[in-house]
N, C-alpha and C. Protein backbone atom coordinates (compact mmCIF):
# COMPACT_ATOMS: atom_id res chain seq x y z
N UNK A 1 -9.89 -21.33 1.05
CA UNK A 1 -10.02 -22.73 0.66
C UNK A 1 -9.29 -23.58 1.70
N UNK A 2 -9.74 -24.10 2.26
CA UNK A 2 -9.27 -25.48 3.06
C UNK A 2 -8.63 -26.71 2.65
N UNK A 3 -8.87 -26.94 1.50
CA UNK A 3 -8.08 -28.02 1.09
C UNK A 3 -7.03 -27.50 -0.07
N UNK A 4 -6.16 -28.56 -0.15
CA UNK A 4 -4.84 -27.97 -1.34
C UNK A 4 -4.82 -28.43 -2.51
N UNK A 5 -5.72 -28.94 -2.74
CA UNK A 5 -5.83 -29.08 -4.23
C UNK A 5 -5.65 -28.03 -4.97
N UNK A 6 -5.01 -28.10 -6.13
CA UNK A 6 -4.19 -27.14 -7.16
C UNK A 6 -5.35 -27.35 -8.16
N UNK A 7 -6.09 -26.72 -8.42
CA UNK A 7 -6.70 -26.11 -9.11
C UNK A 7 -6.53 -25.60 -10.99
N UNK A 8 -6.87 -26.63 -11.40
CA UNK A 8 -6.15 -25.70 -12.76
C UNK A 8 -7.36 -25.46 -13.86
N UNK A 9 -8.56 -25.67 -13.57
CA UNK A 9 -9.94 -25.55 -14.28
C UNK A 9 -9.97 -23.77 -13.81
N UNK A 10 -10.57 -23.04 -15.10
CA UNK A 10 -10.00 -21.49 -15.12
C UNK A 10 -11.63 -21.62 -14.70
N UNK A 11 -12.89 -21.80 -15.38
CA UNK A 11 -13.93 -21.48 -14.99
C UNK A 11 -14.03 -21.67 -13.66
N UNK A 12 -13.52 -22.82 -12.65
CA UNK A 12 -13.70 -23.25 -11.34
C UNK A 12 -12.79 -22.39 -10.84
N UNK A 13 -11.64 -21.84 -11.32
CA UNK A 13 -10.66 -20.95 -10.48
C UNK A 13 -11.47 -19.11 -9.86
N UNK A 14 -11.89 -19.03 -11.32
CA UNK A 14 -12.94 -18.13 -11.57
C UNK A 14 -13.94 -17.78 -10.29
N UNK A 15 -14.47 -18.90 -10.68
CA UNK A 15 -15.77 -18.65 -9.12
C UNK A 15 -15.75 -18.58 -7.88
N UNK A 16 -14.00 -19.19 -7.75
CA UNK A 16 -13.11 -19.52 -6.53
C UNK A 16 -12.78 -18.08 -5.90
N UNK A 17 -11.90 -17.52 -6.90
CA UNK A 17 -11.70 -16.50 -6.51
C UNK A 17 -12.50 -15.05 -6.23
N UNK A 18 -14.39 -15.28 -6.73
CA UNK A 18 -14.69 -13.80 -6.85
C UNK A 18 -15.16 -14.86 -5.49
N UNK A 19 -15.26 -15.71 -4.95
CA UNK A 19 -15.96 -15.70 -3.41
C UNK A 19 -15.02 -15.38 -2.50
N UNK A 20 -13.38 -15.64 -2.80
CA UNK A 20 -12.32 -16.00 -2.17
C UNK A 20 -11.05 -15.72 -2.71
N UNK A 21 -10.90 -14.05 -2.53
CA UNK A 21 -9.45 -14.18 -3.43
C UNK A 21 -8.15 -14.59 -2.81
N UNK A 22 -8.02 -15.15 -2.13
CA UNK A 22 -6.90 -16.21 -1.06
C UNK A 22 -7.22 -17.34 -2.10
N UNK A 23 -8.34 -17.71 -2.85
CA UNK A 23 -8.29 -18.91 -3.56
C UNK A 23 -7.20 -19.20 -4.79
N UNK A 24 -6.90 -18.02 -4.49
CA UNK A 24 -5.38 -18.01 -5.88
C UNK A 24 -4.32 -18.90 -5.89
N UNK A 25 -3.81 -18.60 -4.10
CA UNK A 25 -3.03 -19.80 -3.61
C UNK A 25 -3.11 -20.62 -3.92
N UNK A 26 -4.38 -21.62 -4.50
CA UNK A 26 -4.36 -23.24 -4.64
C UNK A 26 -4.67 -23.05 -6.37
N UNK A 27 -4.36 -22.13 -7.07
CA UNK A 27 -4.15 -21.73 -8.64
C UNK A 27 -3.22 -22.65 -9.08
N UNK A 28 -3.14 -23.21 -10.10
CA UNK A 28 -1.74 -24.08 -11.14
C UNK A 28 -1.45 -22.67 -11.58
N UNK A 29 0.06 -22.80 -11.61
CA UNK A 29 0.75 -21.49 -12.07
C UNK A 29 0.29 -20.74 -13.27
N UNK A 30 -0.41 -21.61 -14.71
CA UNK A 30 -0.53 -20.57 -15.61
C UNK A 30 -1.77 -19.83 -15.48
N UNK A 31 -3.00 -20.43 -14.13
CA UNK A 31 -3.52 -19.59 -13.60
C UNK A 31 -3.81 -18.25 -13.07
N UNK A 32 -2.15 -18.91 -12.54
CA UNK A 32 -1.71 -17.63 -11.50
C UNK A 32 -1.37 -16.14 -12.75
N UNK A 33 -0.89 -16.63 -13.66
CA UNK A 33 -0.56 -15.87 -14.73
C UNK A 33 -1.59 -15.34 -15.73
N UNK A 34 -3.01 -15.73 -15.08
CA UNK A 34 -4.07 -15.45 -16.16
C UNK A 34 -4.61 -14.44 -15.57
N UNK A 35 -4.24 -13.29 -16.65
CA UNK A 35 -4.58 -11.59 -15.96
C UNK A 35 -5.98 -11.75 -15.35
N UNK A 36 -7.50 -12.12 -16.10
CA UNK A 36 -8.33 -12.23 -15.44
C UNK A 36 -8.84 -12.67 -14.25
N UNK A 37 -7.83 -13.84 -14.07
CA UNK A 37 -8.21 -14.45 -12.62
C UNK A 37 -7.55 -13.90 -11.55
N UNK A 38 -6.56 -13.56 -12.15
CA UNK A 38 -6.11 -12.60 -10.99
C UNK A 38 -6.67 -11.09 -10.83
N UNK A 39 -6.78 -10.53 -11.35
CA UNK A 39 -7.68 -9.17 -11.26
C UNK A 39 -9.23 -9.52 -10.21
N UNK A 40 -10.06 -10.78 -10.70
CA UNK A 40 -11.10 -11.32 -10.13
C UNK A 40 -10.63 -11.39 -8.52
N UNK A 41 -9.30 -12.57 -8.35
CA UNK A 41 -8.74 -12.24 -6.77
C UNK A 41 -8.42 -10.92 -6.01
N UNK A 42 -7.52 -10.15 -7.02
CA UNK A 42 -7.59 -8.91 -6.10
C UNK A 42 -8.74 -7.69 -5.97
N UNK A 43 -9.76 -7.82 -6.85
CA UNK A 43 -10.72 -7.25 -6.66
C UNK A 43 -11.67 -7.72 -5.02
N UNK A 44 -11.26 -9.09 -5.06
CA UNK A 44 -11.88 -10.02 -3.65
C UNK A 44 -10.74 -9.69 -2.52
N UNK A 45 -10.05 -9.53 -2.70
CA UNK A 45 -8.76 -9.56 -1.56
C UNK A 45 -7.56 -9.30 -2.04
N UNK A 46 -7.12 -7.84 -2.02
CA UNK A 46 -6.21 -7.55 -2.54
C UNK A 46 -5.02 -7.65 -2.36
N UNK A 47 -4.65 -8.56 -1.11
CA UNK A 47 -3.43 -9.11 -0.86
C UNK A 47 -3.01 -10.67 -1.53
N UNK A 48 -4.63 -11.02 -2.39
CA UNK A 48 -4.12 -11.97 -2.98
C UNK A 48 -3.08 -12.00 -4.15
N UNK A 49 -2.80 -10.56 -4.30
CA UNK A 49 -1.42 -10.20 -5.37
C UNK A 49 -0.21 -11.20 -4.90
N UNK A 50 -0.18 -11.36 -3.75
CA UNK A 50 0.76 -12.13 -3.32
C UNK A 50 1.22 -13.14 -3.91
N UNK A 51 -0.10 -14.33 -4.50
CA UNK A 51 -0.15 -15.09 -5.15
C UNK A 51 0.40 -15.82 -6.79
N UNK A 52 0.01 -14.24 -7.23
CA UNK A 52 0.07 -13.86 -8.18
C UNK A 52 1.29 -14.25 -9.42
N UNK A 53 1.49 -14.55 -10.58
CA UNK A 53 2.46 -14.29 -11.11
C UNK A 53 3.54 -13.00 -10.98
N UNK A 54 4.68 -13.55 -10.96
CA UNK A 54 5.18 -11.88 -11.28
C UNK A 54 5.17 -11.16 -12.25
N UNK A 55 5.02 -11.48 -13.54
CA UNK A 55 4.32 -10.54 -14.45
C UNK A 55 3.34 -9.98 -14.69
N UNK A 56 2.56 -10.31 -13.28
CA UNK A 56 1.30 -9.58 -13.25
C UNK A 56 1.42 -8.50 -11.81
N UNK A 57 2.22 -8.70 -10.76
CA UNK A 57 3.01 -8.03 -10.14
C UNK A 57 3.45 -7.09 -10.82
N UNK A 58 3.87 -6.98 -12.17
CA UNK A 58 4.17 -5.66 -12.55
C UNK A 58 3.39 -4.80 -13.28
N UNK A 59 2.09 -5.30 -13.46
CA UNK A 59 1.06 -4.73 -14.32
C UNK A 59 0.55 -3.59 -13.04
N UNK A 60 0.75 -2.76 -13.68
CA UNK A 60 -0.02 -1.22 -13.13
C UNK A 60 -1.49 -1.68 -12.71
N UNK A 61 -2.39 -2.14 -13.94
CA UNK A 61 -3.56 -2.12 -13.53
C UNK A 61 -3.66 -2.92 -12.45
N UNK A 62 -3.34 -4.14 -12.20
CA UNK A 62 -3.48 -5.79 -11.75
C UNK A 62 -3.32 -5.06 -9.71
N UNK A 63 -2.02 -4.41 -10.17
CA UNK A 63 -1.58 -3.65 -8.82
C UNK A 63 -2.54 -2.42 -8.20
N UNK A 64 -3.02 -1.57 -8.70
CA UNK A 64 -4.32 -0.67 -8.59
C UNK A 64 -5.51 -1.30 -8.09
N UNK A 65 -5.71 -2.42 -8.52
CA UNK A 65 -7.22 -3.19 -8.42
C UNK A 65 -6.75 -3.61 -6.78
N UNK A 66 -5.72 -4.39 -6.92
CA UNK A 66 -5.68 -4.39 -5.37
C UNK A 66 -5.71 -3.24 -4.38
N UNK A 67 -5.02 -2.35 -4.39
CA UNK A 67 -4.97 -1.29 -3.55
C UNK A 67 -6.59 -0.95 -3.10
N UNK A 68 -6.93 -0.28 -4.50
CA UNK A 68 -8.34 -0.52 -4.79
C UNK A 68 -9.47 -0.93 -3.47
N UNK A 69 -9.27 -2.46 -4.11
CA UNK A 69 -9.81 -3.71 -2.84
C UNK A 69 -9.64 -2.91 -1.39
N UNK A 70 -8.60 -2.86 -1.09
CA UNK A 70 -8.11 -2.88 0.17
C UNK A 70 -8.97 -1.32 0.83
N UNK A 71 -8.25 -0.19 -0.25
CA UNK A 71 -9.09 1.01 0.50
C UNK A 71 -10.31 0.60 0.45
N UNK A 72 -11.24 0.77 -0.68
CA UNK A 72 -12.76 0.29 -0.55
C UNK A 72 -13.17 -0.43 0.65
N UNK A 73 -12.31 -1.52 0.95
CA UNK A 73 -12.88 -2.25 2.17
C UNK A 73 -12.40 -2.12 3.64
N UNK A 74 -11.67 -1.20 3.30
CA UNK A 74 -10.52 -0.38 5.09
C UNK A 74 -9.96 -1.75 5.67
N UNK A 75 -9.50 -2.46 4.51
CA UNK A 75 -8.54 -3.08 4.98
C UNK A 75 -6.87 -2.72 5.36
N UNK A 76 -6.07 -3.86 6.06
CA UNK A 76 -5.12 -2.76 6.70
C UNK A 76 -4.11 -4.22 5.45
N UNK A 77 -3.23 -2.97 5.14
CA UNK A 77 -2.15 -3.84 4.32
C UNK A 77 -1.62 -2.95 3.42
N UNK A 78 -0.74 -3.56 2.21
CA UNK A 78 -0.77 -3.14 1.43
C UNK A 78 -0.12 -3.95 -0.10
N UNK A 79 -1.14 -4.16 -1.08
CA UNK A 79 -0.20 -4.63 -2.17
C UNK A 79 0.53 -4.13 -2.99
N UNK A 80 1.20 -3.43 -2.70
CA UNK A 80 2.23 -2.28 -2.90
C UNK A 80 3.34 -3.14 -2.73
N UNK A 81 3.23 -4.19 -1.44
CA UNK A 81 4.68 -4.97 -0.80
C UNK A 81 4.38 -6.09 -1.82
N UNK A 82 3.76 -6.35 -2.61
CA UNK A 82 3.72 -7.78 -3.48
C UNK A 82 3.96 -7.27 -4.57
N UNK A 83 3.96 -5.73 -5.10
CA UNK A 83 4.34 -5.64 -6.23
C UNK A 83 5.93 -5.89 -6.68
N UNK A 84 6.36 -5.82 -8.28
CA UNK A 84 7.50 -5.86 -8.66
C UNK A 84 8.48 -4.98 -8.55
N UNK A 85 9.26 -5.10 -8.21
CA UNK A 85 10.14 -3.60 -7.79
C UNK A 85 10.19 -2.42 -8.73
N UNK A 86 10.19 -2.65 -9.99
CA UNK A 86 9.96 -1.65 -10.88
C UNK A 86 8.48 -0.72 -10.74
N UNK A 87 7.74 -1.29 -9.93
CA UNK A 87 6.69 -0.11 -9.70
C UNK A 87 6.92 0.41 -8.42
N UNK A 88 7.75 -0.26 -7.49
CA UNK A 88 7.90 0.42 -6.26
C UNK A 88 8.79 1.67 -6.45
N UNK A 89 9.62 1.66 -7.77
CA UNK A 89 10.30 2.33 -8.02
C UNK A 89 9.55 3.57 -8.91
N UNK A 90 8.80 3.00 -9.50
CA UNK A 90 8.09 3.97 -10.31
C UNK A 90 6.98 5.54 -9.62
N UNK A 91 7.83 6.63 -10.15
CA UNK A 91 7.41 7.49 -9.23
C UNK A 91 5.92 8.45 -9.50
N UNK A 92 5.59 8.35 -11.02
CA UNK A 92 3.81 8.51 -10.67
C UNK A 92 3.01 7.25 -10.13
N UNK A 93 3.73 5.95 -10.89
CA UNK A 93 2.65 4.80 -9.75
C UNK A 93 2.43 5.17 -8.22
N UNK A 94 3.71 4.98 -7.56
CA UNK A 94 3.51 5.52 -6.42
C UNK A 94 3.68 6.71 -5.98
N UNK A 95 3.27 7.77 -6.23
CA UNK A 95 2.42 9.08 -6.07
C UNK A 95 1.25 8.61 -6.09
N UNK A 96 0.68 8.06 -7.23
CA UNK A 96 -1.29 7.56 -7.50
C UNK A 96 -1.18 6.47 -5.92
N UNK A 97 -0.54 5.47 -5.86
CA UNK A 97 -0.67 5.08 -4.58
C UNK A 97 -1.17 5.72 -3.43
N UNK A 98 0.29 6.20 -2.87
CA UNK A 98 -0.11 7.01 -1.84
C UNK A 98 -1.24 8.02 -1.27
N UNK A 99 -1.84 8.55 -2.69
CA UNK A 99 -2.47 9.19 -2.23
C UNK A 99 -3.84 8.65 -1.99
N UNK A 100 -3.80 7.30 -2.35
CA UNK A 100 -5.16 6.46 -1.76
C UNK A 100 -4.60 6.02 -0.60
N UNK A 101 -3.87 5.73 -0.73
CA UNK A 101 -3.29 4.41 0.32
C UNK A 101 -1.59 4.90 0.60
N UNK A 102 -1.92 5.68 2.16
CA UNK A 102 -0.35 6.63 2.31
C UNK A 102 0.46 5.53 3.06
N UNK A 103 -0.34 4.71 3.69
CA UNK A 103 0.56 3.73 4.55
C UNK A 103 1.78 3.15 3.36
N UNK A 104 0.73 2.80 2.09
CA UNK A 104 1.93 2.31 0.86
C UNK A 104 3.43 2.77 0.47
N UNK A 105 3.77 4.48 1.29
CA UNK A 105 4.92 4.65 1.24
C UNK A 105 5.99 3.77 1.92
N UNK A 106 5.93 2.45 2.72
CA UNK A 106 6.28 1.61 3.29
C UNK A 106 7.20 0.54 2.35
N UNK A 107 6.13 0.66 1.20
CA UNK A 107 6.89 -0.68 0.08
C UNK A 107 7.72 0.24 -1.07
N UNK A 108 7.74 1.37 -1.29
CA UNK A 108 8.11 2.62 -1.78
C UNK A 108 9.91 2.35 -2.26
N UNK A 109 10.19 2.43 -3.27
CA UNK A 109 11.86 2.66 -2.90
C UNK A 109 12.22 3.56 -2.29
N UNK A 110 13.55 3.28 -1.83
CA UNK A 110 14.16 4.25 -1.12
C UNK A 110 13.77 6.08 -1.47
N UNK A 111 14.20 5.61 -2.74
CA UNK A 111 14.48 6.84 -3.07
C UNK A 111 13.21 7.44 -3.12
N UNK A 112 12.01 6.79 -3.86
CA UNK A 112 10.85 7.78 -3.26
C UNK A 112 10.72 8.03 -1.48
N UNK A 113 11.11 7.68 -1.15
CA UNK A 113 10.83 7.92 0.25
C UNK A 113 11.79 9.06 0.72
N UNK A 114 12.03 9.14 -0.49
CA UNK A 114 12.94 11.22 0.48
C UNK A 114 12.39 11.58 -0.99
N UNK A 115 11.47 11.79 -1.82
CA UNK A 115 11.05 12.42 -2.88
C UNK A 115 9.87 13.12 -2.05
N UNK A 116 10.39 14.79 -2.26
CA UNK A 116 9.23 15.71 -1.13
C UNK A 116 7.71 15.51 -1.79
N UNK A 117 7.48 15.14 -2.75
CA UNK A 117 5.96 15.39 -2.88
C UNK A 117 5.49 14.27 -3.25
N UNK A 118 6.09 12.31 -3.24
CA UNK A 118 5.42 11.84 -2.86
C UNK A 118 5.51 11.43 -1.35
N UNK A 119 6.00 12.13 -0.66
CA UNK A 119 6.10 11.80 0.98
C UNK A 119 5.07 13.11 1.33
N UNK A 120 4.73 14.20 1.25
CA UNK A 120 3.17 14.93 1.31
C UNK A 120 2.11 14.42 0.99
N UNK A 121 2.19 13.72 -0.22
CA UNK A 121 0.55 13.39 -0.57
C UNK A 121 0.67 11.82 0.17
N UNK A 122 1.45 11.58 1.10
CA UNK A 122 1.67 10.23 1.84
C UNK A 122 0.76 10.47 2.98
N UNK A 123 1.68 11.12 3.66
CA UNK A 123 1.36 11.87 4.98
C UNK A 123 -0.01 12.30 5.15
N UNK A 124 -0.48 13.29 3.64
CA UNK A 124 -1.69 13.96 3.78
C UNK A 124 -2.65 12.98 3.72
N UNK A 125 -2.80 11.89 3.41
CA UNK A 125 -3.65 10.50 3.42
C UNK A 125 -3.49 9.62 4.25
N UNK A 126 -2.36 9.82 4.98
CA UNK A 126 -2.27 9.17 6.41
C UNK A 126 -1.05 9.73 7.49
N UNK A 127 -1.14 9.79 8.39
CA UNK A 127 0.03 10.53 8.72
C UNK A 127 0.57 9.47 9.75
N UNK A 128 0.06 8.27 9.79
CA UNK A 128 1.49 7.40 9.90
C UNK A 128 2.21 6.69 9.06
N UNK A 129 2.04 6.95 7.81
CA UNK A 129 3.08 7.37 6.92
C UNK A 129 4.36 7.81 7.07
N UNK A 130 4.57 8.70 7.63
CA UNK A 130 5.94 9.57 8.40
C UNK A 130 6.64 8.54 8.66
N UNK A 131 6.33 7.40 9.08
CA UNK A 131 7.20 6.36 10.18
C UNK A 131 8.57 6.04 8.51
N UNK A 132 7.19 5.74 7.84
CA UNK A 132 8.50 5.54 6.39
C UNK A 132 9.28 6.54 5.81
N UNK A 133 9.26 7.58 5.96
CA UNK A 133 9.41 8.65 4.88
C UNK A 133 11.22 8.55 5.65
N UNK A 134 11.89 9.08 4.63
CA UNK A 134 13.37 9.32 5.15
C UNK A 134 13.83 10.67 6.04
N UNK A 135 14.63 10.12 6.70
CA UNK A 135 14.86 11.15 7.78
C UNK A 135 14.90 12.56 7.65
N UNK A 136 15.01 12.73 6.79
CA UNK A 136 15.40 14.79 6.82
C UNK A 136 13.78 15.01 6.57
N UNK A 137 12.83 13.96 6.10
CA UNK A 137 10.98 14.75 5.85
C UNK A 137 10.65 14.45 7.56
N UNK A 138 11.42 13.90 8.23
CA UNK A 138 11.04 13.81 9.91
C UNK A 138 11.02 14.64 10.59
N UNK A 139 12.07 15.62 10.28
CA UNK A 139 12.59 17.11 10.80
C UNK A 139 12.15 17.85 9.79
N UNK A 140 10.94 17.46 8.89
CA UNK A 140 10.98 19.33 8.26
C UNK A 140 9.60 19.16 8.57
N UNK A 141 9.57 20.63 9.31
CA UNK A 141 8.10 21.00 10.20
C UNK A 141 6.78 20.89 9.01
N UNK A 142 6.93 21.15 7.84
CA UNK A 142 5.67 21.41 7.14
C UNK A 142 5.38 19.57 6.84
N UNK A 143 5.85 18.76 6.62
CA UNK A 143 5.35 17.66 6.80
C UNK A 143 5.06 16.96 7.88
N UNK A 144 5.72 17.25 9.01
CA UNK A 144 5.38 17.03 9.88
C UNK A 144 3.72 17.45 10.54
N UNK A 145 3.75 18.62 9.88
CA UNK A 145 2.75 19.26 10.26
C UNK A 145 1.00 18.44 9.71
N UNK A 146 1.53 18.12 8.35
CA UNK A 146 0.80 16.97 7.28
C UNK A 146 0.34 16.55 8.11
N UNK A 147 1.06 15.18 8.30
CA UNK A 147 0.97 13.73 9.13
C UNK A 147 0.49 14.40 10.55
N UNK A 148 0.66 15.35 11.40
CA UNK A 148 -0.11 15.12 12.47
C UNK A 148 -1.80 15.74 12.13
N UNK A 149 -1.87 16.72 10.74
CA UNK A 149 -3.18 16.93 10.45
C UNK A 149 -3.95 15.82 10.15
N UNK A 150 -3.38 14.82 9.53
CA UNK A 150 -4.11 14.04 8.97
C UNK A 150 -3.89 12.72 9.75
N UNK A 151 -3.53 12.20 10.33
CA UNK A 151 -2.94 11.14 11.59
C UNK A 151 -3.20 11.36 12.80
N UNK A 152 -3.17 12.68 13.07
CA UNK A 152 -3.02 12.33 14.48
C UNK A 152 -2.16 12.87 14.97
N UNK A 153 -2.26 13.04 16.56
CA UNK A 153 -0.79 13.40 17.58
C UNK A 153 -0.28 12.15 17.32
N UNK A 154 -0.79 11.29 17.37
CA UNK A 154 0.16 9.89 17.16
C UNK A 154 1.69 9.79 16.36
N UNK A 155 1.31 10.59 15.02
CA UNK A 155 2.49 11.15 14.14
C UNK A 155 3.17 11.67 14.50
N UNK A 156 3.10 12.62 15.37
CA UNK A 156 3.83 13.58 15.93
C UNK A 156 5.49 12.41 16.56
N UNK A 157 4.79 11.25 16.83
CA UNK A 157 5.96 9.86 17.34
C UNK A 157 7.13 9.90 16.45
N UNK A 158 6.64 10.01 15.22
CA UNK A 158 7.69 9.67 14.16
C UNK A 158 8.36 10.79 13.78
N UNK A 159 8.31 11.87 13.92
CA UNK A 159 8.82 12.99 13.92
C UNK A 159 10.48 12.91 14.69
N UNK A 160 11.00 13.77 14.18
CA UNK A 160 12.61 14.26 14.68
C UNK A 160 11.96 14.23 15.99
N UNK A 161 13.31 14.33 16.75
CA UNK A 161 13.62 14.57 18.49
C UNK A 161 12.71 15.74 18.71
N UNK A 162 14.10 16.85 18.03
CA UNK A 162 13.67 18.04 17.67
C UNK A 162 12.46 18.90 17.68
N UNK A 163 11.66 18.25 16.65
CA UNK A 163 10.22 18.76 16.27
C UNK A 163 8.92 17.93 17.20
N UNK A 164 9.64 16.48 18.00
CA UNK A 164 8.80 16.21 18.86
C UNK A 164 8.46 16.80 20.24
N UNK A 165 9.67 17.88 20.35
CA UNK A 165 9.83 18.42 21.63
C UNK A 165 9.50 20.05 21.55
N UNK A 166 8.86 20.14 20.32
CA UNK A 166 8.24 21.62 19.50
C UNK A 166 7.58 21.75 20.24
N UNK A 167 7.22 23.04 21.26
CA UNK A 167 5.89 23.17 22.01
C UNK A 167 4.33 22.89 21.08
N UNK A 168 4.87 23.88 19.75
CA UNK A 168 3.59 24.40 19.06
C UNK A 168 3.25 23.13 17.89
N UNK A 169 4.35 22.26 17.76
CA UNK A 169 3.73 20.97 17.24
C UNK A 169 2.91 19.78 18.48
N UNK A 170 3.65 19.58 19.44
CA UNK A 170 2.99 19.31 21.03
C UNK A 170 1.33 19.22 20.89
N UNK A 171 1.22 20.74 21.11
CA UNK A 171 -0.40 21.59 21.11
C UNK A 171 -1.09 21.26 20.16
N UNK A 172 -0.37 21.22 18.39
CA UNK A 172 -0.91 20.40 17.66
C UNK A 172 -1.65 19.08 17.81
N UNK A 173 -0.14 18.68 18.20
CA UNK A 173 -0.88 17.01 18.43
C UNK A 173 -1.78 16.60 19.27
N UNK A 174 -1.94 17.48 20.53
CA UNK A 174 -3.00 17.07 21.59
C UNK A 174 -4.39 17.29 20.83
N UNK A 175 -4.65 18.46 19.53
CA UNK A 175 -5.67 18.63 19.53
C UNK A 175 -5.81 20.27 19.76
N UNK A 176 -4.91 20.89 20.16
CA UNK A 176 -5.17 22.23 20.42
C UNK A 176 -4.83 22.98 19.32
């Protein structure tokens, strides 16, 4: 939307957003708070979570639909970083994340990010993933091994010193 008019007609917000889910931005707040219209935006653009109320930031579903969006359309992002911290924290949400969307170990709490098996099913869905994961999954060869199967030699970057200077991870990464 180009102009800033604030918007507070739900049917007009409605139509706004399944052409344009950036149209959230120019939402009146109890808009922003109306589960439907927002689900309608992130189904259109799933970074329009951004927008969003934060009590809808913490809705599981509201947060899924975006991700959703984003893989379906190989977009690069993630609304994982707009969610409420209590799901970043939440460790089957993000397990179900990651394993659509591994880059999402990025918005992850800490602490999932040294939790060994949602930093595998991270990796195994993207393996520059690794870049987030906490240091001791950098140096342990079987994830490492993940992220360069599924990433790339590229992964092999984010890896320990150590395991970057592995001949037989090396050979990996070229492809051999």
């Amino acid at each position: 939307m180009t102009d800033n008019k604030i918007i507070t007609d739900r049917e007009e917000m409605l139509e706004a957003v399944r052409n344009d889910g950036w149209a959230l931005e120019n939402a009146s707040d109890s808009l922003k708070a109306d589960r439907e219209v927002v689900i309608e935006a992130v189904r259109n653009d799933g970074e329009a979570l951004d927008f969003a109320d934060d009590s809808l930031k913490a809705d599981r579903e509201v947060v899924l639909e975006a991700i959703d969006c984003l893989y379906t359309n190989a977009l690069v992002g993630s609304p994982l970083q707009y969610a409420d911290d209590s799901l970043k924290a939440d460790r089957e949400f993000v397990l179900e994340t990651v394993k659509t969307w591994g880059i999402s170990l990025e918005y992850a709490s800490d602490t999932l990010k040294a939790d060994r098996e949602v930093v595998i099913e991270a990796v195994r869905n993207d393996g520059w993933a690794l870049e987030n994961a906490s240091d001791s999954f950098k140096a342990d060869r079987e994830v490492v091994i993940e992220a360069i199967r599924s990433g790339g030699g590229y992964a092999l970057k984010f890896a320990s010193e150590e395991l970057q200077n592995d001949p037989e991870l090396k050979k990996l990464a070229e492809g051999g």
